[in-house]
C-alpha atoms as a PDB file:
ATOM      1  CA  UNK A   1     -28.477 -15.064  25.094  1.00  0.00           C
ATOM      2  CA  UNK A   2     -25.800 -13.423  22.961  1.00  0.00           C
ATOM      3  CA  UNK A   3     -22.678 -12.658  25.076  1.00  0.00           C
ATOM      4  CA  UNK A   4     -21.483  -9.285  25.610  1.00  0.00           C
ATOM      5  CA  UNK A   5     -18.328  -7.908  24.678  1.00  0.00           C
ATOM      6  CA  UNK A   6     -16.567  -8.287  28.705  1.00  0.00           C
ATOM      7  CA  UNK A   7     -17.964 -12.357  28.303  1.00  0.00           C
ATOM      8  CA  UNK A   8     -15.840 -13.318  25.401  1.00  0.00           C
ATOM      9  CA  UNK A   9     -12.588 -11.851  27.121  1.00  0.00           C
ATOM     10  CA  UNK A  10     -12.811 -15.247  28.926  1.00  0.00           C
ATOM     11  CA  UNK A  11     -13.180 -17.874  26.026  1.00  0.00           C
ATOM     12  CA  UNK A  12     -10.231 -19.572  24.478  1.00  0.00           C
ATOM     13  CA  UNK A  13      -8.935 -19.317  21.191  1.00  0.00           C
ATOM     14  CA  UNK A  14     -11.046 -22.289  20.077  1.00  0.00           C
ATOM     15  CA  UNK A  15     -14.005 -20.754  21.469  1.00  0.00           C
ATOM     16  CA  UNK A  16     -13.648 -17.840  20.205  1.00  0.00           C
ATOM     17  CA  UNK A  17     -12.983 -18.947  16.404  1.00  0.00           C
ATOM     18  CA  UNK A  18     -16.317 -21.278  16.682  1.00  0.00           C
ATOM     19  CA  UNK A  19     -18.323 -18.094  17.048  1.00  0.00           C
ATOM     20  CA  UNK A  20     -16.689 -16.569  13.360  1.00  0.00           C
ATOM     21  CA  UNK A  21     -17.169 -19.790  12.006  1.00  0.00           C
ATOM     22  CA  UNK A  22     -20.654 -20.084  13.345  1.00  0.00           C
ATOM     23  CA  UNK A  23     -22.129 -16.730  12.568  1.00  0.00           C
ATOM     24  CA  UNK A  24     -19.419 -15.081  10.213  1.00  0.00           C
ATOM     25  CA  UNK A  25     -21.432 -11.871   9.026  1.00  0.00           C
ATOM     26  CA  UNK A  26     -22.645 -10.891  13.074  1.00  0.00           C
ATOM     27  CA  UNK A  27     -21.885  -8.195  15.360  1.00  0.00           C
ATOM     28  CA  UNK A  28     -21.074 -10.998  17.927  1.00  0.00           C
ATOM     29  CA  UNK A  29     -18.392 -12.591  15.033  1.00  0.00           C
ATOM     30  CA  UNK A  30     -16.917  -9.230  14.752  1.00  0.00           C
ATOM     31  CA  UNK A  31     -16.656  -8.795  18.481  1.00  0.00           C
ATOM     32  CA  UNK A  32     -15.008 -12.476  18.764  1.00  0.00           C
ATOM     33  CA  UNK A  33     -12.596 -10.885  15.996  1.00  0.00           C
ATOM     34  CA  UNK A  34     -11.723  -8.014  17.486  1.00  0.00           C
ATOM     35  CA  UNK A  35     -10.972  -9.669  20.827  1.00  0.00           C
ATOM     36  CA  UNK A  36      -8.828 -12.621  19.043  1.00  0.00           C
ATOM     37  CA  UNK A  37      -6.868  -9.912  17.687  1.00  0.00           C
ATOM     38  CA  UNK A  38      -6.505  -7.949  21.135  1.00  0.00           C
ATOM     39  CA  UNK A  39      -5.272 -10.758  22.706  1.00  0.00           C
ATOM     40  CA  UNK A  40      -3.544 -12.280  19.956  1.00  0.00           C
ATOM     41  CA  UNK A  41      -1.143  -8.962  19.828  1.00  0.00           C
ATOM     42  CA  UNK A  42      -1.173  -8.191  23.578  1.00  0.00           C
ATOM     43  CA  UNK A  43       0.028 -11.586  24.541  1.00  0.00           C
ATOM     44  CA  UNK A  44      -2.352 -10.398  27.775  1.00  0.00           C
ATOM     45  CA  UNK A  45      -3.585 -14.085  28.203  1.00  0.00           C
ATOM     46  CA  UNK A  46      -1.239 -16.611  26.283  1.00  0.00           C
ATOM     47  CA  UNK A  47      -3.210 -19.419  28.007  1.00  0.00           C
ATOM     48  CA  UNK A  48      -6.148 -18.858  26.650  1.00  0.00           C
ATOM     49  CA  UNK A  49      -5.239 -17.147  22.817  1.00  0.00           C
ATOM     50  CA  UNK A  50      -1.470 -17.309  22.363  1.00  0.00           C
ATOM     51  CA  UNK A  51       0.206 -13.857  21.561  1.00  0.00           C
ATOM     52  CA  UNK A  52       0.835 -13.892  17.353  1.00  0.00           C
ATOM     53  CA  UNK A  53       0.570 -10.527  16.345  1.00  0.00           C
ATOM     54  CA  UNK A  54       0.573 -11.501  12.899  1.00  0.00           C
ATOM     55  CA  UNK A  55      -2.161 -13.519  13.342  1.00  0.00           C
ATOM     56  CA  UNK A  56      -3.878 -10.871  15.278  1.00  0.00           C
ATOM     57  CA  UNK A  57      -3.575  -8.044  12.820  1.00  0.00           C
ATOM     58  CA  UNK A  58      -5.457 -10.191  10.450  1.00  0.00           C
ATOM     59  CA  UNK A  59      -8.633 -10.380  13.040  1.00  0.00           C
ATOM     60  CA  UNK A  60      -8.221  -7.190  13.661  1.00  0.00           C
ATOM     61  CA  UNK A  61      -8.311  -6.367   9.951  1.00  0.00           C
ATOM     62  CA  UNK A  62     -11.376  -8.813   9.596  1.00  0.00           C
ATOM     63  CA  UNK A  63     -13.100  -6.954  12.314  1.00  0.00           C
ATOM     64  CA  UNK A  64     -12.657  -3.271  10.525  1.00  0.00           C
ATOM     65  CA  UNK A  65     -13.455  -4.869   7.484  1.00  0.00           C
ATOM     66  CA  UNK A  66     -16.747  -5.606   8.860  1.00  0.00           C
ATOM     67  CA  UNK A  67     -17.197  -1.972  10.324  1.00  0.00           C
ATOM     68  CA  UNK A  68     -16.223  -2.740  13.992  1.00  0.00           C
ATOM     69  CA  UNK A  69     -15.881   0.557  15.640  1.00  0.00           C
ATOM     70  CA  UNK A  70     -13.656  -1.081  18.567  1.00  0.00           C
ATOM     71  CA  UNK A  71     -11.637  -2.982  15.851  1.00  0.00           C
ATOM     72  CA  UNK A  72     -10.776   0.678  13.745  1.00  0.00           C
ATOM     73  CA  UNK A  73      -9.895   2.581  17.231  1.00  0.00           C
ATOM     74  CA  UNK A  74      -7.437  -0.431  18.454  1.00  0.00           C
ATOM     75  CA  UNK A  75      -6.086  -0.572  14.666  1.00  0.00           C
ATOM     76  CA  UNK A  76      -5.513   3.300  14.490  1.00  0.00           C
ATOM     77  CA  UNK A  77      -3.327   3.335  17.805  1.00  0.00           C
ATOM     78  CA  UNK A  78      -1.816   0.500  16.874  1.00  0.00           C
ATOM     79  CA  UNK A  79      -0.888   2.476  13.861  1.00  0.00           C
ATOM     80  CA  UNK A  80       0.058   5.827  15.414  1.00  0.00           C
ATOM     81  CA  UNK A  81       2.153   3.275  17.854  1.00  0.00           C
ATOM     82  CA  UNK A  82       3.914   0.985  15.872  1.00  0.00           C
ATOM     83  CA  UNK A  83       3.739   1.309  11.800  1.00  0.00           C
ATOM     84  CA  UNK A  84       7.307   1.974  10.676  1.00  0.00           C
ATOM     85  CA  UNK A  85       5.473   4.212   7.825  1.00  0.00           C
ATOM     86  CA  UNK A  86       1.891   4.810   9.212  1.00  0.00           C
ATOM     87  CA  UNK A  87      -0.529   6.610   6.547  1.00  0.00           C
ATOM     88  CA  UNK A  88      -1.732  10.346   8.550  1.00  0.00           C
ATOM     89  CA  UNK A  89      -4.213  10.644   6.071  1.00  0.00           C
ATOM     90  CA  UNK A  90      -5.923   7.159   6.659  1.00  0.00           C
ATOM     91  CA  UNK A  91      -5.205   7.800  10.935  1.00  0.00           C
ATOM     92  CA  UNK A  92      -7.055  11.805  10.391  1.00  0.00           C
ATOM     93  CA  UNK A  93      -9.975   9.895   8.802  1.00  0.00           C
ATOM     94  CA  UNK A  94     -10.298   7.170  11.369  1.00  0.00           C
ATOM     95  CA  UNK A  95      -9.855   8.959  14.296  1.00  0.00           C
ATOM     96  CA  UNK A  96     -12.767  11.630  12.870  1.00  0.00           C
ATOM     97  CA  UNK A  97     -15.044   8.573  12.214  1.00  0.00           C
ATOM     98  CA  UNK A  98     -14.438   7.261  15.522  1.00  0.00           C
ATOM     99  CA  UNK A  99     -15.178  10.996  16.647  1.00  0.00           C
ATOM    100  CA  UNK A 100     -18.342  11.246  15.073  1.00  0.00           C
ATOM    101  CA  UNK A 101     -19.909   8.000  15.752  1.00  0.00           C
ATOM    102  CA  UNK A 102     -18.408   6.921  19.269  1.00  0.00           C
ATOM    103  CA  UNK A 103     -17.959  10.770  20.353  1.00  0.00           C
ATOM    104  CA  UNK A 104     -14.312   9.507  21.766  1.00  0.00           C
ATOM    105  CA  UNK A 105     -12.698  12.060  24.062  1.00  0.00           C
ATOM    106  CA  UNK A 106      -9.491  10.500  23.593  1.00  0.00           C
ATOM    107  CA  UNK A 107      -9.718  10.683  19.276  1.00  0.00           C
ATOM    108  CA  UNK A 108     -11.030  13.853  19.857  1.00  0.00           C
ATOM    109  CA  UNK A 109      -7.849  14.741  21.951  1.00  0.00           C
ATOM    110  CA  UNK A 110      -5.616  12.817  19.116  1.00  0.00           C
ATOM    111  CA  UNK A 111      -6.978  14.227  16.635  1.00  0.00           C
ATOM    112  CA  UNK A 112      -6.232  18.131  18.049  1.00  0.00           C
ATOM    113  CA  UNK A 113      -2.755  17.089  18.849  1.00  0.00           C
ATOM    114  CA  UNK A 114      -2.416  15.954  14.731  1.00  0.00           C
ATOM    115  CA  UNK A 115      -4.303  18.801  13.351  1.00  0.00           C
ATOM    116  CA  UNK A 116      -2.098  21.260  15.633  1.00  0.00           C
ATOM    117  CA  UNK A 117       1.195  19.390  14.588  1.00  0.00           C
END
């Protein structure tokens, strides 16, 4: 049984890097990446993944990379949030995909607050 998103929030670092290793190109990998990289910038549980934000960029990088629709929307906040020089155009674009494919109420409401700035 493949594990769902809320069942690798539990697994350690370790774990959670066997899975990439194991099945790189999978949606599972990508959703091992993307919570490696949540965790790795949140800090939210240094016991099991230790906070490196560096380090979590990257899987969350990985994770876009790779078409992760959770990945992009945690990237593009992060971006809006704390990029010293963040690209609008490249937010506009990801917040629309996210719109179109996730229908996101939230990019839907970011995006009407950049369009009307």
């Amino acid at each position: 049984m493949i594990p769902a998103l809320h069942q690798l929030e539990i697994m350690t670092e370790a774990e959670l890097e066997a899975i990439v290793h194991k099945e790189p190109a999978s949606k599972l990998a990508d959703d091992a990446r993307y919570t490696l990289g949540r965790f790795s910038i949140e800090g939210s549980f240094p016991d099991r993944v230790p906070r490196n934000e560096k380090e979590g960029l990257f899987w969350i990088k990985e994770a876009v990379s790779h078409d992760h629709l959770p990945a992009l929307e945690y990237k593009t906040y992060y971006n809006i949030r704390f990029e010293k020089h963040p690209s609008i155009k490249k937010i506009v674009e990801s917040l629309e995909k996210i719109v179109k494919i996730n229908k996101s109420t939230m990019a839907c409401a970011t995006l009407a607050k950049f369009c009307a700035a």
